[in-house]
N, C-alpha and C. Protein backbone atom coordinates (compact mmCIF):
# COMPACT_ATOMS: atom_id res chain seq x y z
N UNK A 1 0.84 -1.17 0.00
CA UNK A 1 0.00 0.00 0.00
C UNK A 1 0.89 1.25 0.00
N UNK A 2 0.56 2.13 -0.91
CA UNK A 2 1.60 3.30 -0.96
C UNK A 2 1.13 3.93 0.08
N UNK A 3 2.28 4.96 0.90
CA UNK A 3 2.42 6.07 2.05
C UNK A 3 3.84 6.92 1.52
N UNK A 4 3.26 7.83 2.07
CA UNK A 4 4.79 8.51 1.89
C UNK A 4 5.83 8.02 3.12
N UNK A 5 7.15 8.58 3.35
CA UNK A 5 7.85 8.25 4.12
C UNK A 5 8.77 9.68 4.10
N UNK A 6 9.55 10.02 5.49
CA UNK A 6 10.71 10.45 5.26
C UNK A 6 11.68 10.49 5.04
N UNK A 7 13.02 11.23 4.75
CA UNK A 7 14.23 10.98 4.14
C UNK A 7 14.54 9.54 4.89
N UNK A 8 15.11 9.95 6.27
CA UNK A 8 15.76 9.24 7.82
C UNK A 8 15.22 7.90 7.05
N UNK A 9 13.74 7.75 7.22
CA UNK A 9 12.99 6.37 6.91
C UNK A 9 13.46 5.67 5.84
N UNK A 10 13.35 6.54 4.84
CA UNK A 10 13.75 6.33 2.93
C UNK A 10 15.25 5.56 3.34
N UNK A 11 16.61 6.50 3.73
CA UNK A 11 17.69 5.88 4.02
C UNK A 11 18.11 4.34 4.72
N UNK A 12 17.03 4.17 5.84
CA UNK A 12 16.23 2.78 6.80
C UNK A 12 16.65 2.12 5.53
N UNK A 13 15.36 2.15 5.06
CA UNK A 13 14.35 1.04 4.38
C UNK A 13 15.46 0.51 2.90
N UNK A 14 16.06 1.76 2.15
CA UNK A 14 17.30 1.28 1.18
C UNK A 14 18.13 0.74 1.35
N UNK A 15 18.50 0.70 3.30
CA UNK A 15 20.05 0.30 3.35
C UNK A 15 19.65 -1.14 3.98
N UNK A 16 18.18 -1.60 4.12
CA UNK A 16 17.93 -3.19 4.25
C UNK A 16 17.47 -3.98 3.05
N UNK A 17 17.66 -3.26 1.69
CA UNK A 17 17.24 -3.74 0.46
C UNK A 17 16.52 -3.36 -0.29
N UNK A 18 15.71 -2.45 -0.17
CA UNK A 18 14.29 -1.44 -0.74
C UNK A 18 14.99 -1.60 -1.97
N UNK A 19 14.28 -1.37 -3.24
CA UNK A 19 14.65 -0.38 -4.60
C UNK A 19 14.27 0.92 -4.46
N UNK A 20 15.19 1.75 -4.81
CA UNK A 20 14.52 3.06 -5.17
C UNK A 20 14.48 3.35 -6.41
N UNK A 21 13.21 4.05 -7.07
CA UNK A 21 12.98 4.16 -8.20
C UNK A 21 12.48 5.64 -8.69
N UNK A 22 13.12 6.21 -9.42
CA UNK A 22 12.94 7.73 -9.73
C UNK A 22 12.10 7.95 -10.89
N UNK A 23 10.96 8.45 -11.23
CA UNK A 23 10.02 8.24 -12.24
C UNK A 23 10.42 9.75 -12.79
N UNK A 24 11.11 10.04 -12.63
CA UNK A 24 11.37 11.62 -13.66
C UNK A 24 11.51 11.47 -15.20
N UNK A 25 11.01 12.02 -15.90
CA UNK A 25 11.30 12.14 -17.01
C UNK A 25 12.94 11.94 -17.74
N UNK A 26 13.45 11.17 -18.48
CA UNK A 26 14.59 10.98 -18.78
C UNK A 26 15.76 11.92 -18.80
N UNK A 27 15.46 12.99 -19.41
CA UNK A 27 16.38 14.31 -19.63
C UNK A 27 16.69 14.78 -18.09
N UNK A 28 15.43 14.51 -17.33
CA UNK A 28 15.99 14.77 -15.82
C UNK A 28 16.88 14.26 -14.90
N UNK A 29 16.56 12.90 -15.34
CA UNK A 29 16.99 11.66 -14.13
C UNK A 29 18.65 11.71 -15.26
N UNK A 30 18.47 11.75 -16.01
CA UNK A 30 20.06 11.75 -16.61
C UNK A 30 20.89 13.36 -15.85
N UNK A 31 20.45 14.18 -15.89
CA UNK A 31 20.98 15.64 -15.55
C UNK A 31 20.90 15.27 -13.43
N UNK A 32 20.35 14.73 -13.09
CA UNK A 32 20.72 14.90 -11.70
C UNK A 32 19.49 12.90 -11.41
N UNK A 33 20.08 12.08 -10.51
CA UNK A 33 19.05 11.39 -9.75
C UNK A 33 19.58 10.91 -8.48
N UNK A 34 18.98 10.60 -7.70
CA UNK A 34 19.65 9.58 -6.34
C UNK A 34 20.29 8.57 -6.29
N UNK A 35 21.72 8.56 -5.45
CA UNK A 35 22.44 7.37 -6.30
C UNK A 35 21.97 6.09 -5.41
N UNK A 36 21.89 5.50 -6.73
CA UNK A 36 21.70 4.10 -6.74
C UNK A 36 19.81 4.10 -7.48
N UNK A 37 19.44 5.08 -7.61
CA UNK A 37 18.26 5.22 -8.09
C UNK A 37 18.02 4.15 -9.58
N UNK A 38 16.90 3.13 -9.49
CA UNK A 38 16.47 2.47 -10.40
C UNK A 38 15.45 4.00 -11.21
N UNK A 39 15.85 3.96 -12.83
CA UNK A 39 15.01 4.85 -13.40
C UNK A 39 14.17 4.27 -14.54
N UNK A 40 13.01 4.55 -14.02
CA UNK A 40 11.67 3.95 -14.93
C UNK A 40 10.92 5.13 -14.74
N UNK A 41 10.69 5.99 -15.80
CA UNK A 41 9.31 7.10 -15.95
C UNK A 41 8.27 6.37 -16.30
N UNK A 42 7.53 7.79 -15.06
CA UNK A 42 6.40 7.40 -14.98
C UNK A 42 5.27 6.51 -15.77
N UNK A 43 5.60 7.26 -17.26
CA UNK A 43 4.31 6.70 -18.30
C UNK A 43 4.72 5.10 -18.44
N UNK A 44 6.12 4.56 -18.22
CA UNK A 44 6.61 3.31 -18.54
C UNK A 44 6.30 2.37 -17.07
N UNK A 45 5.56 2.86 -16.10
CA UNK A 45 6.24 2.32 -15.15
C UNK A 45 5.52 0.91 -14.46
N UNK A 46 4.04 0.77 -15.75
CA UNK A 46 3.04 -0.42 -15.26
C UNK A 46 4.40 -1.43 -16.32
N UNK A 47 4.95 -1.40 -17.36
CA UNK A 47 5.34 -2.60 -18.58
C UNK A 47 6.55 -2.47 -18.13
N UNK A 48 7.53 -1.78 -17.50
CA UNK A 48 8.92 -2.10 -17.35
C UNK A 48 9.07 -2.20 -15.84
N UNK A 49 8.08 -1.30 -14.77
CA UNK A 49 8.21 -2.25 -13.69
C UNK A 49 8.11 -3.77 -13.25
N UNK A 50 7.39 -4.46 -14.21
CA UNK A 50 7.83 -5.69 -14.20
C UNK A 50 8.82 -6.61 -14.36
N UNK A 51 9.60 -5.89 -15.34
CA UNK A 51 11.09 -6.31 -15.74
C UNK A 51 11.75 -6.21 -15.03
N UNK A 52 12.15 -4.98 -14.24
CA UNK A 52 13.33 -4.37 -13.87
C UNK A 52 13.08 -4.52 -12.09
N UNK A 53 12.21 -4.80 -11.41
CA UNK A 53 12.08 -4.75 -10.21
C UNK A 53 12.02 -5.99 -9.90
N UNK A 54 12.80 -6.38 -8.52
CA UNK A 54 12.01 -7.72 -7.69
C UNK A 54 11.30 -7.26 -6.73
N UNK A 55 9.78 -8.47 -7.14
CA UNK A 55 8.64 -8.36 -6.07
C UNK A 55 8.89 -8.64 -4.86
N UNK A 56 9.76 -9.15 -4.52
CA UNK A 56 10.21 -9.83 -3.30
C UNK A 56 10.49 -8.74 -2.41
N UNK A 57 10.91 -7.44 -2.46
CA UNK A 57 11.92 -6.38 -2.06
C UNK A 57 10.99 -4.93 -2.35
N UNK A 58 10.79 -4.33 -0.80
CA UNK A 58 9.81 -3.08 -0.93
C UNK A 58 10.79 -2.47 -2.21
N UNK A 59 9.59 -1.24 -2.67
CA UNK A 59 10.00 -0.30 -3.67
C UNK A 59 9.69 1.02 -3.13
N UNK A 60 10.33 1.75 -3.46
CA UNK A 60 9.83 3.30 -3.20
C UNK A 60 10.33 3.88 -4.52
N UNK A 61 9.26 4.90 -4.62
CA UNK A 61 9.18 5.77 -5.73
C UNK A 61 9.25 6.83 -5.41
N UNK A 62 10.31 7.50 -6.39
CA UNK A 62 10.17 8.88 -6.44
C UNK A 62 10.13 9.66 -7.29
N UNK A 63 9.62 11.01 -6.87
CA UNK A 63 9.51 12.05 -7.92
C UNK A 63 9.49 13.62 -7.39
N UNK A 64 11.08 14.12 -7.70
CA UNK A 64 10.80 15.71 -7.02
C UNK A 64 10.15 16.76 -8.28
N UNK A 65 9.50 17.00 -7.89
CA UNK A 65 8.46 18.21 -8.72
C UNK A 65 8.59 19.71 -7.34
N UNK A 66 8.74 20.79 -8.79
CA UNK A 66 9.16 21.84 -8.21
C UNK A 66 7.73 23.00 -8.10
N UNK A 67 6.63 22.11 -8.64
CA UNK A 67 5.47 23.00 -8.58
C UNK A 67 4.79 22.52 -7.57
């Protein structure tokens, strides 16, 4: 079930195995992303989250928007 979380938490939860996954638009996530960030945008993210993620292992998603 999605929730948000905080950084402190975010850091937790990655450093026991989480994926993190940055849904920014490409031109973005190439110009700056979080390291170690898995990158799948958004519009891709029902057909290649299947590929690229294990179910086994929480995920968190992200996306910084400046509006």
């Amino acid at each position: 079930m999605p929730r948000e979380i905080r950084r402190e938490e975010v850091r937790k939860v990655v450093a026991s195995g989480a994926q993190l996954v940055e849904v920014l638009p490409s031109p973005e996530y190439e110009e700056d992303h979080l390291p170690g960030a898995i990158h799948i945008p958004l519009r891709k993210i029902d057909s290649q989250g299947v590929e690229l993620l294990d179910r086994k292992r929480a995920v968190i998603v992200y996306c910084w928007d400046t509006a």
